[in-house]
Every structure is written in C-alpha cells, then in structure tokens.
Protein backbone atom coordinates (compact mmCIF):
# COMPACT_ATOMS: atom_id res chain seq x y z
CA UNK A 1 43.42 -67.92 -2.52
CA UNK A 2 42.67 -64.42 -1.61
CA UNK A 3 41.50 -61.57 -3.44
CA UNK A 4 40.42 -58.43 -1.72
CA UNK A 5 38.32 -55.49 -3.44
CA UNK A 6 38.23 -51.70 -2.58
CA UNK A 7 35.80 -50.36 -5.22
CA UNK A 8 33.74 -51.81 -8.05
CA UNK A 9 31.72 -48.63 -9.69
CA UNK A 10 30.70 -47.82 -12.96
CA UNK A 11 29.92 -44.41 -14.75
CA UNK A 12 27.75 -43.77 -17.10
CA UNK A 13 28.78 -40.57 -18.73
CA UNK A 14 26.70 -38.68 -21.16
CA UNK A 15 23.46 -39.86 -21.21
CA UNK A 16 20.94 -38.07 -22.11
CA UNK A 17 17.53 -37.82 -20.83
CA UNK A 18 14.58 -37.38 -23.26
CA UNK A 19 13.91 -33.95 -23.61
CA UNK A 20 17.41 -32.53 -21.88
CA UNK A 21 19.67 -30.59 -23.08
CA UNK A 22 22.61 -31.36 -21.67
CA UNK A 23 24.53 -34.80 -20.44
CA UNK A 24 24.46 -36.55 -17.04
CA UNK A 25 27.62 -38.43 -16.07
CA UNK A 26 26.50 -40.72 -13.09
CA UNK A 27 28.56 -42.85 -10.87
CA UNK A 28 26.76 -46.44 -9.65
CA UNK A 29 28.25 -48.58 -6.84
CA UNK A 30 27.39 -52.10 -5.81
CA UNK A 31 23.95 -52.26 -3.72
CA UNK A 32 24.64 -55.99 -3.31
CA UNK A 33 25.98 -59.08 -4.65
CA UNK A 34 27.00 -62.83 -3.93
CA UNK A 35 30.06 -64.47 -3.25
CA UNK A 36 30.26 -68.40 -4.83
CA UNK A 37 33.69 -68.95 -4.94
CA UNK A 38 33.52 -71.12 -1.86
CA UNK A 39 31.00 -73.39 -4.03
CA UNK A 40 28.05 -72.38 -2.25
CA UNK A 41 26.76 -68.36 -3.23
CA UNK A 42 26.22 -66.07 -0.46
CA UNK A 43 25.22 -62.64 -0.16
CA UNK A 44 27.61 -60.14 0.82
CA UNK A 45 27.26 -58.63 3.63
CA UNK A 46 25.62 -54.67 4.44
CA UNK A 47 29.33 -54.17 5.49
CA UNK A 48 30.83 -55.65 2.15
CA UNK A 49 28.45 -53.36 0.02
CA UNK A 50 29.24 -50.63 2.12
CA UNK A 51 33.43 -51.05 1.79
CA UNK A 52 32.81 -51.26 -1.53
CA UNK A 53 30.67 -48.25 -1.94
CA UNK A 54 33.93 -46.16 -0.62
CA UNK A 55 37.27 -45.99 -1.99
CA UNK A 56 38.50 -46.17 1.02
CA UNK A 57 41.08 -48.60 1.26
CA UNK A 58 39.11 -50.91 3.32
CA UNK A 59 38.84 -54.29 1.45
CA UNK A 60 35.89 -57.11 1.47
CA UNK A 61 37.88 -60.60 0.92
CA UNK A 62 36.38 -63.32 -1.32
CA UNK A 63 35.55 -66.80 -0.44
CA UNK A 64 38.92 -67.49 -2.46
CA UNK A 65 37.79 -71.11 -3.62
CA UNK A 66 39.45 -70.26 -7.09
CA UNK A 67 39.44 -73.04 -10.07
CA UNK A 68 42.82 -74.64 -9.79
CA UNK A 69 42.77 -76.78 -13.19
CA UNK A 70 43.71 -73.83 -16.00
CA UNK A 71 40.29 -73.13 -16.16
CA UNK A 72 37.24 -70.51 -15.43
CA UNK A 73 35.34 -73.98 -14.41
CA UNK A 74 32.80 -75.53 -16.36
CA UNK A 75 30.60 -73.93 -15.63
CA UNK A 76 31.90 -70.77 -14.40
CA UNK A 77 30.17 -71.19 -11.58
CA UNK A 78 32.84 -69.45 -9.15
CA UNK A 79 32.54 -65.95 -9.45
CA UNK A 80 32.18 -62.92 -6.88
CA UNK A 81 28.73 -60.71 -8.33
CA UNK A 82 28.43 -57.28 -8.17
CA UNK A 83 24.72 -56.01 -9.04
CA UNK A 84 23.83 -52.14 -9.50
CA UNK A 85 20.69 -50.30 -9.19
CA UNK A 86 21.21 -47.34 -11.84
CA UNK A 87 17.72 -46.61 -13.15
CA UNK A 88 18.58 -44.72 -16.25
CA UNK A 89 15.09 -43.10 -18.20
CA UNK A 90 14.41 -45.66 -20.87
CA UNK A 91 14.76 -42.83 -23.60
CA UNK A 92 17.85 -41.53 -22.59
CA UNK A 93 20.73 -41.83 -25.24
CA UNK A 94 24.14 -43.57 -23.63
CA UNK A 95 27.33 -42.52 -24.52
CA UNK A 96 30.03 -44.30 -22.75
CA UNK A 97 29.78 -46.51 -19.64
CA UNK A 98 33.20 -47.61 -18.01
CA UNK A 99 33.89 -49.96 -14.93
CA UNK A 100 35.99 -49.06 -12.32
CA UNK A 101 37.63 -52.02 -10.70
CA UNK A 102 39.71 -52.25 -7.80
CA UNK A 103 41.36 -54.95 -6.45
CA UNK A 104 44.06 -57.04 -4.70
CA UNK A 105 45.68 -60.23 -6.19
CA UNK A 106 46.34 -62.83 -3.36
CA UNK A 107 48.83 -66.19 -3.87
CA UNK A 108 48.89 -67.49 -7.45
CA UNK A 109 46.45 -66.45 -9.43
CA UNK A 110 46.77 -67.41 -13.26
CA UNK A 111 44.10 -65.04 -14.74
CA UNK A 112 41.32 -63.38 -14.32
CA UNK A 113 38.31 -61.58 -15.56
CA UNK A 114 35.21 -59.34 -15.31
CA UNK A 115 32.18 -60.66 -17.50
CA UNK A 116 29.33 -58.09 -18.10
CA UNK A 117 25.80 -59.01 -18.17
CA UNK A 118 23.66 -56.81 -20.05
CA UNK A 119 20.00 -58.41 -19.38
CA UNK A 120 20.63 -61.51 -21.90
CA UNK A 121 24.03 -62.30 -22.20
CA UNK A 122 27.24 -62.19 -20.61
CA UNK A 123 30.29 -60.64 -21.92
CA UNK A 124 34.14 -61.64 -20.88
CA UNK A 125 35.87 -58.25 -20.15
CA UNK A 126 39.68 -59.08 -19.54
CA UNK A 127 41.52 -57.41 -16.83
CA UNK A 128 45.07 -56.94 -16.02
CA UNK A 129 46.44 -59.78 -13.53
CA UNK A 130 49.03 -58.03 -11.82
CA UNK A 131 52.19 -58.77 -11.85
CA UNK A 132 52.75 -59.87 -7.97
CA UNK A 133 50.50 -60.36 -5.20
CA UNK A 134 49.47 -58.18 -2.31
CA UNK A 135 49.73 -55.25 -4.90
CA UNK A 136 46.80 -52.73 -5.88
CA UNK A 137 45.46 -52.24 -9.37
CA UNK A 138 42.85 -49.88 -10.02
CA UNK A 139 41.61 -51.05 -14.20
CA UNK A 140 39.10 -48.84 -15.85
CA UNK A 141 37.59 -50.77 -18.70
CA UNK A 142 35.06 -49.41 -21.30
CA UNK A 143 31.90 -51.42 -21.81
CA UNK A 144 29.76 -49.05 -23.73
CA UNK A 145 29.60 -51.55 -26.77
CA UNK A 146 28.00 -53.85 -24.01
CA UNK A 147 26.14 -51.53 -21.54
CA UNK A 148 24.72 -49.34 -25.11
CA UNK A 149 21.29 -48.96 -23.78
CA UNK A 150 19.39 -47.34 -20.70
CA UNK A 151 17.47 -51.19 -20.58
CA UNK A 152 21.21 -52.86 -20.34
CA UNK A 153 22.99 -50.55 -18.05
CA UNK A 154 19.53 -50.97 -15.69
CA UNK A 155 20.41 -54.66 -15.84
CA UNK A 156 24.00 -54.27 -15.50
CA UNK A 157 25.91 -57.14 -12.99
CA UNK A 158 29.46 -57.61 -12.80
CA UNK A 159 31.39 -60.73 -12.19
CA UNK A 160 35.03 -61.30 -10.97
CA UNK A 161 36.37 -64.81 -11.92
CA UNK A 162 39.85 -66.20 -11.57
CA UNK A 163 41.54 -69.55 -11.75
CA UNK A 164 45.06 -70.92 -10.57
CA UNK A 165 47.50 -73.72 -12.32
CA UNK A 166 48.53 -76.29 -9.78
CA UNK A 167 51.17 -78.50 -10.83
C-alpha cells in the first residue's frame, strides 16, 4: 500500500514576540521523523527530510504496512511521524497555525488522517482521501485551536495514519 509525500510544513502566522510590534508568519518543515507502518519504526532518512523540506515534486514513500481490518489499529501504532523544530519565544502570542500536507494516495486506501500532538495529547485532524489513486492533493488544515501556544507549537509532531477494508 503506497503513499508518497512531497511536503509536510506548517506556518505559524502572526505571532507575536514579547515586546514586537508587528507579526511574524514562519514556515517549519520536517527536521525528522519515523516511519512504523512496516510494524517496526524507523527513522527517515537525511534524504526523506530533505524531499520533504522542498516542494519539489520528489516524493519519500512509506513503509505502506496500512491496517487492513476498517480500523486505525488498536493501537494506532502504524503511523508515518513528522517532528518540527520551530522554537517560538515562550511569550509570543499565536494567532493561527495551519498544516500543509501533501501527498499521494496509493491502491485502496479507506481513510486517513493527520493527528496533532501538542506536548500532552493527540488530536485526530481529518483529511481528504482522494478520490483515486496516483493523484496529488495538497490539504491545508487549521490547527490553531490545537497548536494555541508558543509551548505547543514547540512540541508540535504530525502523524499520517491510514487503513484499508479487505473483503
């Protein structure tokens, strides 16, 4: 089951700094991550991060182990990880913070989903499955009512999950 990524990015737009007076709008890409949709997590590779540091059209390709029962899994252990180094001043004020995420659907995929984590908790963020495979989809999603403080967007990690239906 393949899925291929071009970009996974998020802004943070707005934010402002403790004594500024004006906003910063700041663009993060991935500076690493993990695969475990194989069932065992690896890192991705200098060359992953980097491919998905550029839109560029040039695609990393996941493990592709996907859930085929209806599910996530139990746990939703089967994810590709994104993680972000962003370093926002603690006093700064954030006003929106959106997730760019580009991707491929490969074979049958059922569904699939982003989930947020904001230091404590993850969040489910749903995504748009598109419609047939081997066909781009760039989805920008807001998760400012997630990502709402300097403390959870320094945090911030994004995981892809999908699952498939066999019959």
């Amino acid at each position: 089951m393949l899925v291929s990524f071009l970009t996974v990015a998020f802004i943070v737009s707005g934010f402002f700094a403790p004594g500024a007076l004006s906003s910063t709008l700041a663009q993060y890409t991935v500076v690493s991550g993990t695969d475990s949709t194989s069932g065992t997590p690896t890192a991705l590779t200098a060359g992953d991060v980097t491919d998905l540091q550029n839109a560029n059209d040039v695609r990393i390709q996941s493990n592709a182990n996907w859930p085929d029962d209806g599910t996530y899994g139990i746990p939703e252990d089967n994810y590709i990880e994104f993680v972000f180094s962003p370093a926002i001043p603690l006093g700064a004020d954030v006003i929106e913070v959106k997730v760019t995420h580009d991707w491929r659907r490969g074979g049958t995929l059922d569904a699939a989903k982003l989930k947020v984590w904001d230091g404590s908790t993850f969040t489910d963020v749903v995504i748009t499955l598109p419609s047939v495979s081997n066909e781009d989809i760039t989805e920008e999603s807001n998760i400012t009512t997630i990502l709402d403080t300097p403390a959870k967007v320094n945090a911030a990690k994004i995981q892809f999950l999908a699952y498939r239906t066999m019959v």
